[in-house]
N, C-alpha and C. Protein backbone atom coordinates (compact mmCIF):
# COMPACT_ATOMS: atom_id res chain seq x y z
N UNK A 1 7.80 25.10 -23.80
CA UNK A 1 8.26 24.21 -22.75
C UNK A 1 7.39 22.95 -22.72
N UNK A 2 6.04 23.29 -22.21
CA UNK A 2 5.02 22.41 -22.73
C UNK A 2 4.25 22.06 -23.99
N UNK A 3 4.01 20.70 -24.40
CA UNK A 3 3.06 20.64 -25.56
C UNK A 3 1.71 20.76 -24.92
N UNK A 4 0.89 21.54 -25.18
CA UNK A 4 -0.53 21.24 -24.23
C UNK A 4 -1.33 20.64 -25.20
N UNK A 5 -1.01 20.19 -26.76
CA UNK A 5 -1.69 19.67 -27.53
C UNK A 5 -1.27 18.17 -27.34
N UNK A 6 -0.01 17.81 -26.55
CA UNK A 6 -0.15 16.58 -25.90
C UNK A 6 -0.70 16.14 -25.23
N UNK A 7 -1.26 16.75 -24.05
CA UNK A 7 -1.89 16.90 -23.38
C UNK A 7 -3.63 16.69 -23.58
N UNK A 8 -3.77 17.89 -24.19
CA UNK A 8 -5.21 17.64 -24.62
C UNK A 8 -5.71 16.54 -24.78
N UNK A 9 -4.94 15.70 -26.22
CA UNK A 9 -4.57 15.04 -26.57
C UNK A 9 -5.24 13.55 -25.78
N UNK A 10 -4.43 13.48 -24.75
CA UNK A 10 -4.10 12.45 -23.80
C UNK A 10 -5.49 12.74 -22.90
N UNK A 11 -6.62 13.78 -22.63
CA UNK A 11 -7.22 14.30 -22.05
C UNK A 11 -8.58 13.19 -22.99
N UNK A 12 -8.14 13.47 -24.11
CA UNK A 12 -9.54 13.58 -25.40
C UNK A 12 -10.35 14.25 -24.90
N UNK A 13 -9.86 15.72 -25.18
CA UNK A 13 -10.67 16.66 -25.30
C UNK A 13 -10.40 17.60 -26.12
N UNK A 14 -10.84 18.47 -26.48
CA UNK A 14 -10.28 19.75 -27.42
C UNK A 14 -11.07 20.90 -26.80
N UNK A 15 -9.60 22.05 -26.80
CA UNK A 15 -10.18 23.40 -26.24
C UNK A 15 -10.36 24.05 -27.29
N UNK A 16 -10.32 25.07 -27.14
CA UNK A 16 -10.75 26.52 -27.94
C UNK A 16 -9.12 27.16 -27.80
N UNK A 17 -8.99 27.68 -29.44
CA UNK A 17 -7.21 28.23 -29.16
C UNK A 17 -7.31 28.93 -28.10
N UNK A 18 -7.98 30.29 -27.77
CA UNK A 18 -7.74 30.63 -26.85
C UNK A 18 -7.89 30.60 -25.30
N UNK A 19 -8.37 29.40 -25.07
CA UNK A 19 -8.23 28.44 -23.68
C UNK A 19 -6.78 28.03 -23.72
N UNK A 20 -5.99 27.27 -24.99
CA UNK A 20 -4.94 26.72 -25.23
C UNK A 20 -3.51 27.76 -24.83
N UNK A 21 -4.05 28.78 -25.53
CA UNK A 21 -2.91 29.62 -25.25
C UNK A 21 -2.97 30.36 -23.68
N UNK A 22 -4.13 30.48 -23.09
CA UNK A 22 -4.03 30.66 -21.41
C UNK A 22 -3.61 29.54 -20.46
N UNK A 23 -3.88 27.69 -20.88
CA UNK A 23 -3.59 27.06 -20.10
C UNK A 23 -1.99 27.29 -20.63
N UNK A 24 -0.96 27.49 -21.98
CA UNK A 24 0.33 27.36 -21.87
C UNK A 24 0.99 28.27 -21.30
N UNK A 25 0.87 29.86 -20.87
CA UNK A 25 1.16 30.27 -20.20
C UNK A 25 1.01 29.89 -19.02
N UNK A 26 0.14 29.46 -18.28
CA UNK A 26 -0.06 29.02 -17.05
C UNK A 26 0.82 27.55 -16.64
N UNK A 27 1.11 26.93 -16.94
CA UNK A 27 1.47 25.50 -17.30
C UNK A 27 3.16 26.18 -17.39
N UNK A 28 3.64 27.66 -18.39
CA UNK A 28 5.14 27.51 -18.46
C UNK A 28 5.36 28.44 -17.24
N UNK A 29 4.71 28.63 -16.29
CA UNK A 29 4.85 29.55 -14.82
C UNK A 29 5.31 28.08 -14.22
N UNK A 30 3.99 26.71 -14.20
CA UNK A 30 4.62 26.10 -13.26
C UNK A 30 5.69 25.41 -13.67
N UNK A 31 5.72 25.33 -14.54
CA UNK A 31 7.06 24.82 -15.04
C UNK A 31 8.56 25.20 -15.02
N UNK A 32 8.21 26.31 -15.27
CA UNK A 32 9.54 27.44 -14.82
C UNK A 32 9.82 27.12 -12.95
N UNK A 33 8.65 27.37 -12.38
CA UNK A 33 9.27 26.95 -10.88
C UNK A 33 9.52 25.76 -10.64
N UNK A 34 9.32 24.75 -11.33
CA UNK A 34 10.16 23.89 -10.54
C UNK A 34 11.19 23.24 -11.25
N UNK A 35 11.67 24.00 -12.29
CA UNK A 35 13.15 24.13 -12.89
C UNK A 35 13.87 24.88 -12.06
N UNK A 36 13.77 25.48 -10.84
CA UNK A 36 14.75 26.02 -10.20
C UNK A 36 15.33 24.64 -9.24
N UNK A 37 14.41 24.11 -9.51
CA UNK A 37 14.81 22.35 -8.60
C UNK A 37 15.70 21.87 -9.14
N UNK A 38 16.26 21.71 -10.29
CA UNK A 38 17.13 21.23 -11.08
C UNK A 38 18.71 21.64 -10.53
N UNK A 39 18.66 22.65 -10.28
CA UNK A 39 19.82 23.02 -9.60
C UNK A 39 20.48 22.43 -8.04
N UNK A 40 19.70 21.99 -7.48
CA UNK A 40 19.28 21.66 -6.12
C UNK A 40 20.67 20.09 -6.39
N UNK A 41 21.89 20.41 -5.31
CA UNK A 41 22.19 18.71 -5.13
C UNK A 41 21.17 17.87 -4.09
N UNK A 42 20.90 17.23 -4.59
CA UNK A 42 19.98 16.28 -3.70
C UNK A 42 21.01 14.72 -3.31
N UNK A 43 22.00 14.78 -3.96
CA UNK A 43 23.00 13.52 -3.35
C UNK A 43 22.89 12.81 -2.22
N UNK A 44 22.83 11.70 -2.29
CA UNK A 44 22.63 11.32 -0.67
C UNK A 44 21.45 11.58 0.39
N UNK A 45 20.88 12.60 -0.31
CA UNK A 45 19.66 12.41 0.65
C UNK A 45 18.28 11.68 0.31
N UNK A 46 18.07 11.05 1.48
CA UNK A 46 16.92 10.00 1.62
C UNK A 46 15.36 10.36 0.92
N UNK A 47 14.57 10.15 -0.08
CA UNK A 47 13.50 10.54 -0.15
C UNK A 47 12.60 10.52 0.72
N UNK A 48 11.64 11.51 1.41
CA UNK A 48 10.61 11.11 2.45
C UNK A 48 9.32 10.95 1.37
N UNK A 49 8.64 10.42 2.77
CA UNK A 49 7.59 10.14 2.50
C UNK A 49 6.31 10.63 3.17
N UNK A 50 6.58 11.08 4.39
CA UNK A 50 6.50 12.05 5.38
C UNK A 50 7.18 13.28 6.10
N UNK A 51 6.82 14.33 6.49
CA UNK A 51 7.64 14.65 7.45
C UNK A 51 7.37 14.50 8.89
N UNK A 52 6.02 13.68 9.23
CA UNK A 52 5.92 13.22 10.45
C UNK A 52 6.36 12.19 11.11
N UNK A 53 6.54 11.92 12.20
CA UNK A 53 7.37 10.98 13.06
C UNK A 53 6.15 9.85 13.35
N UNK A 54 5.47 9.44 11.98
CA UNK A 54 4.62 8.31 12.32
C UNK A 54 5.13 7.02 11.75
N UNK A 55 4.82 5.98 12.49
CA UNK A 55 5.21 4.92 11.95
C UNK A 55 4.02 3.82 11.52
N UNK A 56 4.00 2.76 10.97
CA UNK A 56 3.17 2.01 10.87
C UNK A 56 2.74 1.26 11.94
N UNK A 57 1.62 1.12 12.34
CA UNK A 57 0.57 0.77 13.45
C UNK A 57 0.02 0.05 13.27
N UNK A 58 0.17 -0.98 12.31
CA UNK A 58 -0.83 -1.96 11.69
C UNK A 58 -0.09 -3.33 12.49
N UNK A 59 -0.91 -4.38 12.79
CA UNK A 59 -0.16 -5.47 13.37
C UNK A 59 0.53 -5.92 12.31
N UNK A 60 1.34 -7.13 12.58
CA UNK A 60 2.06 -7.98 11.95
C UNK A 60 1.06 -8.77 11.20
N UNK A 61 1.82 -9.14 9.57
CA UNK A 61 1.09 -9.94 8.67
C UNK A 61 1.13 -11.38 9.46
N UNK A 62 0.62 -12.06 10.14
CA UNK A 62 0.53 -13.40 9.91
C UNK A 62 -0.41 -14.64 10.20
N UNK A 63 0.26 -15.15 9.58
CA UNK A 63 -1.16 -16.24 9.02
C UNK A 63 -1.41 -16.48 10.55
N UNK A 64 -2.78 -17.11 10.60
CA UNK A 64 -3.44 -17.80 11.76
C UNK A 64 -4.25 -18.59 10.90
N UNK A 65 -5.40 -18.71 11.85
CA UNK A 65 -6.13 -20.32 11.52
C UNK A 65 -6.85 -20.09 10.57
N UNK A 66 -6.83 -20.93 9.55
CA UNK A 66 -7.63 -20.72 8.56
C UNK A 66 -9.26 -21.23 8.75
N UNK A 67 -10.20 -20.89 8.17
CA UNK A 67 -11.31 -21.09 8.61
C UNK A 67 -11.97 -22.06 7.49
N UNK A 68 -12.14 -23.00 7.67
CA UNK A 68 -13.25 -23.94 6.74
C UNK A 68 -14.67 -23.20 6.20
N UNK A 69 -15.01 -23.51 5.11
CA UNK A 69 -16.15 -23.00 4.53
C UNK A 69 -17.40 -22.97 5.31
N UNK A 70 -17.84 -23.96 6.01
CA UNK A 70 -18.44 -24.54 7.17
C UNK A 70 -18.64 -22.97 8.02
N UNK A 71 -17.64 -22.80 8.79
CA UNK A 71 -17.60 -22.13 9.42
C UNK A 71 -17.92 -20.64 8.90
N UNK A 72 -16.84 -20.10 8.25
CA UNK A 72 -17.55 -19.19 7.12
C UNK A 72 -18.49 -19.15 6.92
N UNK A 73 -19.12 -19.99 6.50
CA UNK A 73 -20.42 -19.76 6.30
C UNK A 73 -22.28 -19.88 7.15
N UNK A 74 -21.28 -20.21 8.56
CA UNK A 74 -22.39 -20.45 9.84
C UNK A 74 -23.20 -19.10 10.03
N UNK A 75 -22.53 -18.38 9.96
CA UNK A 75 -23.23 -16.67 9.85
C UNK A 75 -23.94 -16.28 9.23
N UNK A 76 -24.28 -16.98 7.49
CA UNK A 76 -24.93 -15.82 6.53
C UNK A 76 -25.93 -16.37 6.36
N UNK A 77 -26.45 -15.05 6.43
CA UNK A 77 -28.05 -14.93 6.43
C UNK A 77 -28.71 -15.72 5.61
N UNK A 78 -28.28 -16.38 4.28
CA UNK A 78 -28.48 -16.64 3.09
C UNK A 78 -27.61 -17.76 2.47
N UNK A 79 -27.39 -18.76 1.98
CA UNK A 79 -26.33 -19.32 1.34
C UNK A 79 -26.77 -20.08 0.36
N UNK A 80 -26.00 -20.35 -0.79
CA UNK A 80 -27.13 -21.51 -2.08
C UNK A 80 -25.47 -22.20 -2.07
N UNK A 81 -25.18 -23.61 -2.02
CA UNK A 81 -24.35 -24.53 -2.52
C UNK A 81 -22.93 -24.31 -2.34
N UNK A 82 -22.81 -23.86 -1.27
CA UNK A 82 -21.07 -23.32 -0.38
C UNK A 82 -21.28 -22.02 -0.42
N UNK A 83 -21.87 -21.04 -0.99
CA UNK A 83 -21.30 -19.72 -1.50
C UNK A 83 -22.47 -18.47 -0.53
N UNK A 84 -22.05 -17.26 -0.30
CA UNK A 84 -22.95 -16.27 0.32
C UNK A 84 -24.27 -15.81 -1.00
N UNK A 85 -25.34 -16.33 -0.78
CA UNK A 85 -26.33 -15.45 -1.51
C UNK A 85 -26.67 -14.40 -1.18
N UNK A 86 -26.94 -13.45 -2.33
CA UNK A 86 -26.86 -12.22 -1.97
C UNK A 86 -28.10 -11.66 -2.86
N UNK A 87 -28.67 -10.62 -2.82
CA UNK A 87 -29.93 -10.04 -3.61
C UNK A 87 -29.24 -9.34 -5.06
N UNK A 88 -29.54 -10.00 -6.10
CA UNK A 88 -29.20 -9.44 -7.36
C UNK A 88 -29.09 -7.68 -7.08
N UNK A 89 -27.56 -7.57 -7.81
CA UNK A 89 -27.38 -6.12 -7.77
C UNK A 89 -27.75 -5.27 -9.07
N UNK A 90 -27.73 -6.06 -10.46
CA UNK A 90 -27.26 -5.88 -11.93
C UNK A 90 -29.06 -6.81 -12.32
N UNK A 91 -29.42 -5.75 -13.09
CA UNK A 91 -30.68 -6.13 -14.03
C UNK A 91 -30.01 -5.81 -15.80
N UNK A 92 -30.55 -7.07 -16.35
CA UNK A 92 -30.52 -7.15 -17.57
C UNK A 92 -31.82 -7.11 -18.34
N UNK A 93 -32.25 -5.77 -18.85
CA UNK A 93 -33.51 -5.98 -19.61
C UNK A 93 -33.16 -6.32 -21.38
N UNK A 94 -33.62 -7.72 -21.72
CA UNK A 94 -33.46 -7.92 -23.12
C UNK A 94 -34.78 -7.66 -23.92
């Protein structure tokens, strides 16, 4: 049903045959169950995405005032030539 040497494969890894032959039995169990789905009409019905009655809570996207660099930048602790300075994160030893 499954190739698990596709798999592997796609993993870059390599098992041991007999890891291979326990994950394909295991792998044609789940596989087998959800070939009973196949049978299933699903016509017309809506995919969820939930089954809870939540909705999105987030405000509305929209623009407001844009802020000048100036301003932006009245706050930081630090600044070199418009931009936020910040303490080197990345060392390069040559």
């Amino acid at each position: 049903m499954l190739d698990i040497n596709k798999y592997e494969a796609m993993a870059m890894i390599e098992l041991p045959d007999g890891e291979l032959e326990l994950l394909k039995g295991r792998f044609d169990v789940i596989a087998g169950s959800f070939g009973s789905l196949e049978h299933i009409d699903a016509d017309g019905v809506e995919p969820l995405v939930t089954v809870l009655d939540q909705y999105n809570v987030l405000r509305e996207d929209v623009s407001g005032k844009l802020l000048t660099r100036e301003e932006v930048l009245a706050n930081a602790p630090e600044q070199y030539d418009g931009y936020f300075q910040v303490p080197e994160t990345i060392t390069v030893d040559c």
